[in-house]
C-alpha atoms as a PDB file:
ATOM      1  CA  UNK A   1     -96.037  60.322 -96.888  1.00  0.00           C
ATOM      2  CA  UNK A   2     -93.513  58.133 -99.346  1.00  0.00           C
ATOM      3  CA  UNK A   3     -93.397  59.278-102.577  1.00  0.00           C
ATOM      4  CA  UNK A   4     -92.079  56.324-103.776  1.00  0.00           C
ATOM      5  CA  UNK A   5     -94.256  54.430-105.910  1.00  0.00           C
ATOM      6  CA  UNK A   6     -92.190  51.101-106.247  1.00  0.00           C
ATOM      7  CA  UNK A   7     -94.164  48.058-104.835  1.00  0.00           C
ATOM      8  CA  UNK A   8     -91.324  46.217-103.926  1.00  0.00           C
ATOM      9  CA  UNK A   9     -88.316  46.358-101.469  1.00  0.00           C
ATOM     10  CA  UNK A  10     -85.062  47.081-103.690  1.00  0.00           C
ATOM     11  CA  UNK A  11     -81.959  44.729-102.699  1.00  0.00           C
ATOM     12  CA  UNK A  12     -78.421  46.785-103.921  1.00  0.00           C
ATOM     13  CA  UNK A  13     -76.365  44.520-105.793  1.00  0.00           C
ATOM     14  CA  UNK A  14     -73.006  44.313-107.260  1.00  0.00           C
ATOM     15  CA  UNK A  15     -73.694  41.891-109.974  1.00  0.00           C
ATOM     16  CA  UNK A  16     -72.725  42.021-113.462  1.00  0.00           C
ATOM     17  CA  UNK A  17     -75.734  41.124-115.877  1.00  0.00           C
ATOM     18  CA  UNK A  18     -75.958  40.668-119.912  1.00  0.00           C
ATOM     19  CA  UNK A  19     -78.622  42.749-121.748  1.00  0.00           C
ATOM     20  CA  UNK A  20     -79.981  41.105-124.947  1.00  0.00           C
ATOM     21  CA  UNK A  21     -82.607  42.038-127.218  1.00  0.00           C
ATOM     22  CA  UNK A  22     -85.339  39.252-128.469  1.00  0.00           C
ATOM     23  CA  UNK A  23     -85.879  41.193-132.048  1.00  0.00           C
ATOM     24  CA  UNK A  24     -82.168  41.947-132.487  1.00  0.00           C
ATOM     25  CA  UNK A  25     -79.309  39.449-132.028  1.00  0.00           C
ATOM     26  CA  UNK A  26     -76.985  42.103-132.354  1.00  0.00           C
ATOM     27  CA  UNK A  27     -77.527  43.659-128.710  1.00  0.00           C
ATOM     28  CA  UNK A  28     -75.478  41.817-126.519  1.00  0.00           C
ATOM     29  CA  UNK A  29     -73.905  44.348-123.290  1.00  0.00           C
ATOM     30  CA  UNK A  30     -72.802  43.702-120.345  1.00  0.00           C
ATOM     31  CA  UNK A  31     -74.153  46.145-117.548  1.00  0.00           C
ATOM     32  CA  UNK A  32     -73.883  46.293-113.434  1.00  0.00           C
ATOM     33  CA  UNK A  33     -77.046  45.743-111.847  1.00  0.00           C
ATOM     34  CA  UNK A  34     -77.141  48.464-109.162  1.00  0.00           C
ATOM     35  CA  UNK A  35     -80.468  47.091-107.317  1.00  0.00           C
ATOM     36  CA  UNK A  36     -82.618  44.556-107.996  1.00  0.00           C
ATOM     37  CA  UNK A  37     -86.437  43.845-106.577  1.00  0.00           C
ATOM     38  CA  UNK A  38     -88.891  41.322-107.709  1.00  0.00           C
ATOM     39  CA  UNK A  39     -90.327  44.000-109.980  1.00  0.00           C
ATOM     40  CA  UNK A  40     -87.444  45.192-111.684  1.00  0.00           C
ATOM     41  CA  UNK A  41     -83.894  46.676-111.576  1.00  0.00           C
ATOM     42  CA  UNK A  42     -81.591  49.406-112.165  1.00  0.00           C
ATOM     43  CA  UNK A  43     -79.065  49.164-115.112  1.00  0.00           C
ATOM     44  CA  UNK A  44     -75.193  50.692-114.985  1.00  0.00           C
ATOM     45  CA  UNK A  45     -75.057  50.223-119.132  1.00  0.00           C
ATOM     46  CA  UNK A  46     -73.161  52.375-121.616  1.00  0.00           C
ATOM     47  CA  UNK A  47     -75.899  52.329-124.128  1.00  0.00           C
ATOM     48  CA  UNK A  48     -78.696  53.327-121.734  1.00  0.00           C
ATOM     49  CA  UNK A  49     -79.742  55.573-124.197  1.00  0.00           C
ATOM     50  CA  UNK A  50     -79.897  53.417-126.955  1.00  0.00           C
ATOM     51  CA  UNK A  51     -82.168  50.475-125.712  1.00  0.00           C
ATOM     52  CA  UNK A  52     -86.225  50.608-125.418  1.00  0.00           C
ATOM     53  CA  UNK A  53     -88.699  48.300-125.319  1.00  0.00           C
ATOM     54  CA  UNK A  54     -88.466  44.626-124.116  1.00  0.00           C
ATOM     55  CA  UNK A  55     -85.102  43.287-123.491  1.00  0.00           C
ATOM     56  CA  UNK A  56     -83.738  40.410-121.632  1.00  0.00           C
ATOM     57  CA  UNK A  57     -81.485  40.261-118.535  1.00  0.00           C
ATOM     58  CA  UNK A  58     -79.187  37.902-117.502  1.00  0.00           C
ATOM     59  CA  UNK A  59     -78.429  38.373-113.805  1.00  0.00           C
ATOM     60  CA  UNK A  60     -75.124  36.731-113.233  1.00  0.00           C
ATOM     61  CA  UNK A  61     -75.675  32.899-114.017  1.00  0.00           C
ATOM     62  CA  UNK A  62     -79.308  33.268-113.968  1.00  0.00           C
ATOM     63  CA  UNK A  63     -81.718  34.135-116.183  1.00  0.00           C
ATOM     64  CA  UNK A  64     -82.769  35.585-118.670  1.00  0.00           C
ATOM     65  CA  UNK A  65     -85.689  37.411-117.712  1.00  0.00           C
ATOM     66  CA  UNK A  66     -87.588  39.425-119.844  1.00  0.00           C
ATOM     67  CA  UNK A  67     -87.957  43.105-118.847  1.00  0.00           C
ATOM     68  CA  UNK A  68     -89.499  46.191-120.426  1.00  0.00           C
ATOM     69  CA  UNK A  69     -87.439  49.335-120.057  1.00  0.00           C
ATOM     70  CA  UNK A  70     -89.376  51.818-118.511  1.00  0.00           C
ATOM     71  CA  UNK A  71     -86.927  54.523-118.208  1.00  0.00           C
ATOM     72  CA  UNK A  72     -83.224  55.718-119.417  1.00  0.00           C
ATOM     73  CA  UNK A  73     -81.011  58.619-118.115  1.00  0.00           C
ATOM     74  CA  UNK A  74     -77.938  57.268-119.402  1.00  0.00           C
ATOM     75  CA  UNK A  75     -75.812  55.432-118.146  1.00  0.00           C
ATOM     76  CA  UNK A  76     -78.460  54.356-116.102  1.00  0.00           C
ATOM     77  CA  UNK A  77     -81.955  52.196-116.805  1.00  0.00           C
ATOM     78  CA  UNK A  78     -84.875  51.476-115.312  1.00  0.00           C
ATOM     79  CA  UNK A  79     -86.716  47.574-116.097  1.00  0.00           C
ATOM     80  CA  UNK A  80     -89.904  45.975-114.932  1.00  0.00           C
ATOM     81  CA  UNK A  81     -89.832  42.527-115.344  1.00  0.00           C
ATOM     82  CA  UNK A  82     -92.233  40.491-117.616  1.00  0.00           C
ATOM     83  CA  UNK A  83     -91.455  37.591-115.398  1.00  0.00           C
ATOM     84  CA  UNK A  84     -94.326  37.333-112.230  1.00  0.00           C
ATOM     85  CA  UNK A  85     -93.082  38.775-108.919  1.00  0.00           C
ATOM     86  CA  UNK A  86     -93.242  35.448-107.489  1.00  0.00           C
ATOM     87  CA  UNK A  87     -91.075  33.619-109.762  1.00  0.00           C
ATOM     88  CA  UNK A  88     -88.519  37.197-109.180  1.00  0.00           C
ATOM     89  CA  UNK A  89     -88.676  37.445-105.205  1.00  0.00           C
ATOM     90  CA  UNK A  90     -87.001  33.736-105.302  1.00  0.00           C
ATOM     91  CA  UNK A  91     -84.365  35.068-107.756  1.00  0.00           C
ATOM     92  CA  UNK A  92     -83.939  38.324-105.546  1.00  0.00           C
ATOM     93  CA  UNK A  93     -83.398  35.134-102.942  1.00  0.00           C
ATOM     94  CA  UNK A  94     -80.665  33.611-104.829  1.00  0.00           C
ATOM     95  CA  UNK A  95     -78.465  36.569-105.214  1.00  0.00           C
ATOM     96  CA  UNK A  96     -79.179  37.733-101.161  1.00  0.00           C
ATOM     97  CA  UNK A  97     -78.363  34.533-100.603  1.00  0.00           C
ATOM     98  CA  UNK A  98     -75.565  33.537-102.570  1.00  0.00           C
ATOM     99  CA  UNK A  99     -73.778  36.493-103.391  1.00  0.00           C
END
């Protein structure tokens, strides 16, 4: 039986991304995207700890997407993306593709 209750294939990544917050213009990191899927994505980002709610993420030149953070053991974070998994599987594409 898989435990795993993700609905989509993860794709590991070595991309650098920009975190941003739509109610705070203050929140601006950079992070490492360890995976990526059209659902969400893990974070690498010093201020895990510090970030809830809806952010934004900025996956190399693309983006941003809006995300909710679902989880935070710092450094790491968990997002699902606001954005449909449609619209994500072709950015999951782009950065198979491209990268």
């Amino acid at each position: 039986m898989n435990t795993d209750a993700r609905h989509f294939n993860r794709k590991s990544t070595e991309l650098s991304g920009l975190v941003s917050s739509p109610t705070d213009p203050n929140i601006d990191l950079t992070c490492e995207i360890i995976d990526l899927s059209a659902g969400g994505a893990k974070l690498n980002i010093s201020k895990a700890g510090t970030l809830a709610g809806e952010i934004a993420l900025k996956i190399g030149d693309l983006g941003p997407y809006r995300a909710d953070v679902v989880w935070s053991r710092p450094p790491h974070m968990g997002v699902k993306f606001r954005v449909s998994p449609e619209v994500m599987a072709y950015v999951v594409m782009a950065v198979a593709l491209y990268r």
